[in-house]
Protein backbone atom coordinates (compact mmCIF):
# COMPACT_ATOMS: atom_id res chain seq x y z
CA UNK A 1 61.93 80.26 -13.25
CA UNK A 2 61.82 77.80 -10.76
CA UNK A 3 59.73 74.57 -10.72
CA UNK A 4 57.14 75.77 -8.22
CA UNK A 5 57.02 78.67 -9.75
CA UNK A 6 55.87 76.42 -12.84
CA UNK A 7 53.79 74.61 -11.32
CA UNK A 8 52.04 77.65 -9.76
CA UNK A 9 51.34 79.02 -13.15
CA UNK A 10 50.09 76.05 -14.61
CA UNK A 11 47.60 75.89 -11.62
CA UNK A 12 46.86 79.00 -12.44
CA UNK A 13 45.96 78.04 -16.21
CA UNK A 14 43.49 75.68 -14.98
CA UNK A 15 41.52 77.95 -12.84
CA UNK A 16 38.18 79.02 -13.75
CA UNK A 17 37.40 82.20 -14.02
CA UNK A 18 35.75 83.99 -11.34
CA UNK A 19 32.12 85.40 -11.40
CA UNK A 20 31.26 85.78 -7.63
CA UNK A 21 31.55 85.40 -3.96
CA UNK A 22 28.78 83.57 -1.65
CA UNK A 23 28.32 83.34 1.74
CA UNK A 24 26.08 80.92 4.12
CA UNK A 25 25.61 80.18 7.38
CA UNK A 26 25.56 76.76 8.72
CA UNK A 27 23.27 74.04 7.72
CA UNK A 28 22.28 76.32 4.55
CA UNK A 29 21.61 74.87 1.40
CA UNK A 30 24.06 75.72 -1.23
CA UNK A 31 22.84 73.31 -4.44
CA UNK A 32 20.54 70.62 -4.48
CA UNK A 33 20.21 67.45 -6.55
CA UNK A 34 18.03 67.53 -9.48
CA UNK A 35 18.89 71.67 -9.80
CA UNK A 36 20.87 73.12 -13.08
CA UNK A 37 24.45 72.94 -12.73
CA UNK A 38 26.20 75.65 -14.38
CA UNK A 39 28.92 76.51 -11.57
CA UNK A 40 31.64 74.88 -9.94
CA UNK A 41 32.20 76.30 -6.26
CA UNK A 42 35.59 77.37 -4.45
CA UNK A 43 35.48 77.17 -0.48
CA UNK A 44 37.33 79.78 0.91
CA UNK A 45 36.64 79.40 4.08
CA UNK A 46 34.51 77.24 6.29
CA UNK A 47 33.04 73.27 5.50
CA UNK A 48 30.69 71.95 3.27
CA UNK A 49 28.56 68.23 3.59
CA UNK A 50 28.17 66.69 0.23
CA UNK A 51 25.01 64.34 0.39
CA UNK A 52 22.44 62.41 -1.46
CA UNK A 53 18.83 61.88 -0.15
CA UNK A 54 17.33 58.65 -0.86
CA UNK A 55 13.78 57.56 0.18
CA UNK A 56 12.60 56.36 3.85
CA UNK A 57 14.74 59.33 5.13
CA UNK A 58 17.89 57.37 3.90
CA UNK A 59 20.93 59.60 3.09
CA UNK A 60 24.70 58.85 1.60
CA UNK A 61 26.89 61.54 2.66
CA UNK A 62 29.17 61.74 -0.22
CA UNK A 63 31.94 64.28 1.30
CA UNK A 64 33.28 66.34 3.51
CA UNK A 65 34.68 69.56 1.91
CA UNK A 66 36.87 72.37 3.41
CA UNK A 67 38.47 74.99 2.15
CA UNK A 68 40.60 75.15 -0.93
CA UNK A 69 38.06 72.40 -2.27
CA UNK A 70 35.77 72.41 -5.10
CA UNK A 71 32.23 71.30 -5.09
CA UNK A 72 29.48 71.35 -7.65
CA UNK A 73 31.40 69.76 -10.03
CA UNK A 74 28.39 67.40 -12.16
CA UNK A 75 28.47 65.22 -15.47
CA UNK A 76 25.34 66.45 -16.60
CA UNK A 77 22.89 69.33 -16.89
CA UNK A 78 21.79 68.93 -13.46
CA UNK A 79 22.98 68.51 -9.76
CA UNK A 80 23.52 64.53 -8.96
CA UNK A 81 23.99 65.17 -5.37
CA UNK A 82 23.34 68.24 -2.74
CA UNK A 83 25.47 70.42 -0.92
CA UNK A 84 24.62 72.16 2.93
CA UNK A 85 27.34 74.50 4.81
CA UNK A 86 28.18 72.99 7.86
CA UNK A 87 29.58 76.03 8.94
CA UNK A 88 29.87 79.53 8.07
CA UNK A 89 30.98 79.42 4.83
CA UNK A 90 32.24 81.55 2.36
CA UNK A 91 32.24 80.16 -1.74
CA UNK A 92 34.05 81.69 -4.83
CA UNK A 93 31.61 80.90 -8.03
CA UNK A 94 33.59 79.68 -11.13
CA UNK A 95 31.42 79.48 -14.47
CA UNK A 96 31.96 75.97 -15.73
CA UNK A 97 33.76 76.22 -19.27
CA UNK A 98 34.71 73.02 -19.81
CA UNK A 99 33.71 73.84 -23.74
CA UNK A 100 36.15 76.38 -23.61
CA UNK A 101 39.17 74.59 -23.14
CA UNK A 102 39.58 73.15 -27.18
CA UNK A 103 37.56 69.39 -28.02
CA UNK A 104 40.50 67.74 -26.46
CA UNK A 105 40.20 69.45 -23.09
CA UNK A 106 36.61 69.35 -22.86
CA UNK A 107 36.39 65.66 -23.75
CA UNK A 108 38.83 64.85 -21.22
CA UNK A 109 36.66 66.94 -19.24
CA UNK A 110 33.66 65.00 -19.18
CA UNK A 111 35.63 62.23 -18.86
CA UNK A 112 36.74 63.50 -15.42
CA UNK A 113 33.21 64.35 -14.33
CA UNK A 114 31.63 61.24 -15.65
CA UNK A 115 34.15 59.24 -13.38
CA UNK A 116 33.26 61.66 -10.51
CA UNK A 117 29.60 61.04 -11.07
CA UNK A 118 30.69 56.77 -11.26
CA UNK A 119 32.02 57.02 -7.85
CA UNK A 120 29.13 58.74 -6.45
CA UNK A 121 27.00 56.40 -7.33
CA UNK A 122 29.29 53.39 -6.20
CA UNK A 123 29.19 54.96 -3.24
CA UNK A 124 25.96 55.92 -2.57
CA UNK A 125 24.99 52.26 -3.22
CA UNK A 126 27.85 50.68 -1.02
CA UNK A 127 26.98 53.20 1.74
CA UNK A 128 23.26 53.18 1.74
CA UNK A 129 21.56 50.98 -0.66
CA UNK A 130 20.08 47.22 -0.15
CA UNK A 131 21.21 44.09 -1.74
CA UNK A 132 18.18 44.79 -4.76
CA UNK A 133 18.92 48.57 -5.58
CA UNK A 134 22.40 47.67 -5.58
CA UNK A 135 21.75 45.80 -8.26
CA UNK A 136 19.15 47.42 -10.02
CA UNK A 137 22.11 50.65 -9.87
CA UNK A 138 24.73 48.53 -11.50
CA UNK A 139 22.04 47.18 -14.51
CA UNK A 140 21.14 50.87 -14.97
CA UNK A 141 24.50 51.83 -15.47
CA UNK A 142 24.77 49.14 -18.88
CA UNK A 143 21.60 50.82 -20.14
CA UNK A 144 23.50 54.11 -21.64
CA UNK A 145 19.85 55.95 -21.46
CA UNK A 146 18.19 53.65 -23.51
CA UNK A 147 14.72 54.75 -22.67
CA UNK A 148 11.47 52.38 -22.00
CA UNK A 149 12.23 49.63 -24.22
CA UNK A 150 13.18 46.40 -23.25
CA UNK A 151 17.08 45.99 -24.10
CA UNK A 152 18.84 42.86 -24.59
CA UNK A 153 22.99 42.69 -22.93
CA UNK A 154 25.56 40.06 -22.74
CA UNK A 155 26.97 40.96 -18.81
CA UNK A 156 30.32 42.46 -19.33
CA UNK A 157 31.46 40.64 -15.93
CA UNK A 158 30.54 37.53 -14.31
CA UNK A 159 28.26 37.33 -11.32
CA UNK A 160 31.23 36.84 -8.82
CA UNK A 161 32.82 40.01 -10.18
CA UNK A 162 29.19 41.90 -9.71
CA UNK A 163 29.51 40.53 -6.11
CA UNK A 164 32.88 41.87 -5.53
CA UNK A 165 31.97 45.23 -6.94
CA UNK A 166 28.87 46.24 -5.06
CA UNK A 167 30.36 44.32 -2.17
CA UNK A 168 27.77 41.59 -1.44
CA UNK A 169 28.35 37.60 -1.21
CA UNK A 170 27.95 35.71 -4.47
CA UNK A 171 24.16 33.97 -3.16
CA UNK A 172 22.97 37.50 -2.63
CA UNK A 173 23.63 38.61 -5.87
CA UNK A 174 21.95 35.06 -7.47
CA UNK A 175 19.26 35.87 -4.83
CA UNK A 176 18.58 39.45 -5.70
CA UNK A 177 18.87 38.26 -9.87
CA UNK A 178 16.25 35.85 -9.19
CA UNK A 179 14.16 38.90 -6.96
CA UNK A 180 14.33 41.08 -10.59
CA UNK A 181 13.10 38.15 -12.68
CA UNK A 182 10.21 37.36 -10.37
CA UNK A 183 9.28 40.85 -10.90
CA UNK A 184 9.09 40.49 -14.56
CA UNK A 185 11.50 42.99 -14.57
CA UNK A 186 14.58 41.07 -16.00
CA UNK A 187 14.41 37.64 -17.86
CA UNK A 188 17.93 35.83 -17.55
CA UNK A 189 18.98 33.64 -20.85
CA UNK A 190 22.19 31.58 -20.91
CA UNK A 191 25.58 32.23 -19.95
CA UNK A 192 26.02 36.24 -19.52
CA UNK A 193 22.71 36.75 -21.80
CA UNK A 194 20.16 38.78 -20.14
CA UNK A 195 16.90 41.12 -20.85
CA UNK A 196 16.33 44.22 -19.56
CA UNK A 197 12.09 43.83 -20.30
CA UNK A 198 11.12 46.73 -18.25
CA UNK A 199 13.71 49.65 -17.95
CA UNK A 200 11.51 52.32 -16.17
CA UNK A 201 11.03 49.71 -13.50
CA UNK A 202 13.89 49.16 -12.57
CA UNK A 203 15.52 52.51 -12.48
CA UNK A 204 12.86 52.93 -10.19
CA UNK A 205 14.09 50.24 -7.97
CA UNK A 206 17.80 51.65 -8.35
CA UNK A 207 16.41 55.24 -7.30
């Protein structure tokens, strides 16, 4: 056997299996964001926009997808991010079985979606967001779904390294900081110390 031959195969073996065939016209809705997720899609033919809708008619298109992609692909129970056929389009459904690949595989799995999910939201923020949802995004991230409560953090990275990742200058970060705790929404201690005093607040902002 040949290597492409090998590497066909083991192509193969990742596959999921098929369950059914779709087809839209253009500009119809395939998923959208907030909706169950509970298949991955194939394009067969045709081109998909990947999007997020954020408020004041503000959108973050995401991707770009054409055939031999896969879309739908989401870190959690639900949809973080909408899909509309640009085109007429054609989609194989695939059942996602992540749990059905042994604890190894499907840990690596969500793994692989959480970082897809990461980059999403980097980019929706980059892309679309101001200097204060920025922000507020990256803060929500250090929350792990902590609920209403106010939590106390050290900062894993300093404030020029926050600046550098959400790509903003160092004063509009210290600006933006100072915006949260004028808010009563974050109280900043010493060094990397800081309180997280109201949670639901600013996940609103980030949102």
């Amino acid at each position: 056997m040949n290597e492409s031959s090998t590497n066909r195969q083991d192509c193969d073996a990742i596959r999921f299996p098929t369950s059914d065939l779709r087809r839209y016209a253009a500009r119809d809705s395939i998923f959208v964001e907030g909706e169950a997720s509970t298949d991955v899609f194939e394009i067969l033919q045709g081109a998909v926009m990947v999007l997020r809708n954020l408020s004041g008619g503000r959108r973050q298109i995401l991707d770009i997808a054409g055939a031999g992609r896969f879309i739908g692909l989401a870190a959690r129970a639900t949809h973080d991010c909408s899909a509309v056929a640009l085109k007429e389009t054609s989609l194989r459904l695939h059942s996602d079985n992540r749990n059905d690949v042994g604890p190894r595989g499907a840990s690596l799995m969500r793994a692989i979606y959480d970082e897809i999910h990461r980059l999403r939201d980097l980019a929706t923020a980059l892309g679309r967001k101001t200097a204060e949802e920025r922000l507020a995004s990256f803060l929500v991230a250090l929350l792990d779904d902590s609920g209403a409560s106010p939590v106390e953090m050290n900062l894993p990275v300093s404030r020029p390294e926050i600046a550098d990742h959400l790509g903003l200058a160092l004063e509009t970060v210290s600006r933006n900081f100072t915006a949260l705790r004028c808010k009563n929404v974050i109280s900043i201690g010493r060094g990397a110390r800081l309180t997280i005093l109201d949670p639901s607040a600013l996940r609103q902002i980030a949102d």
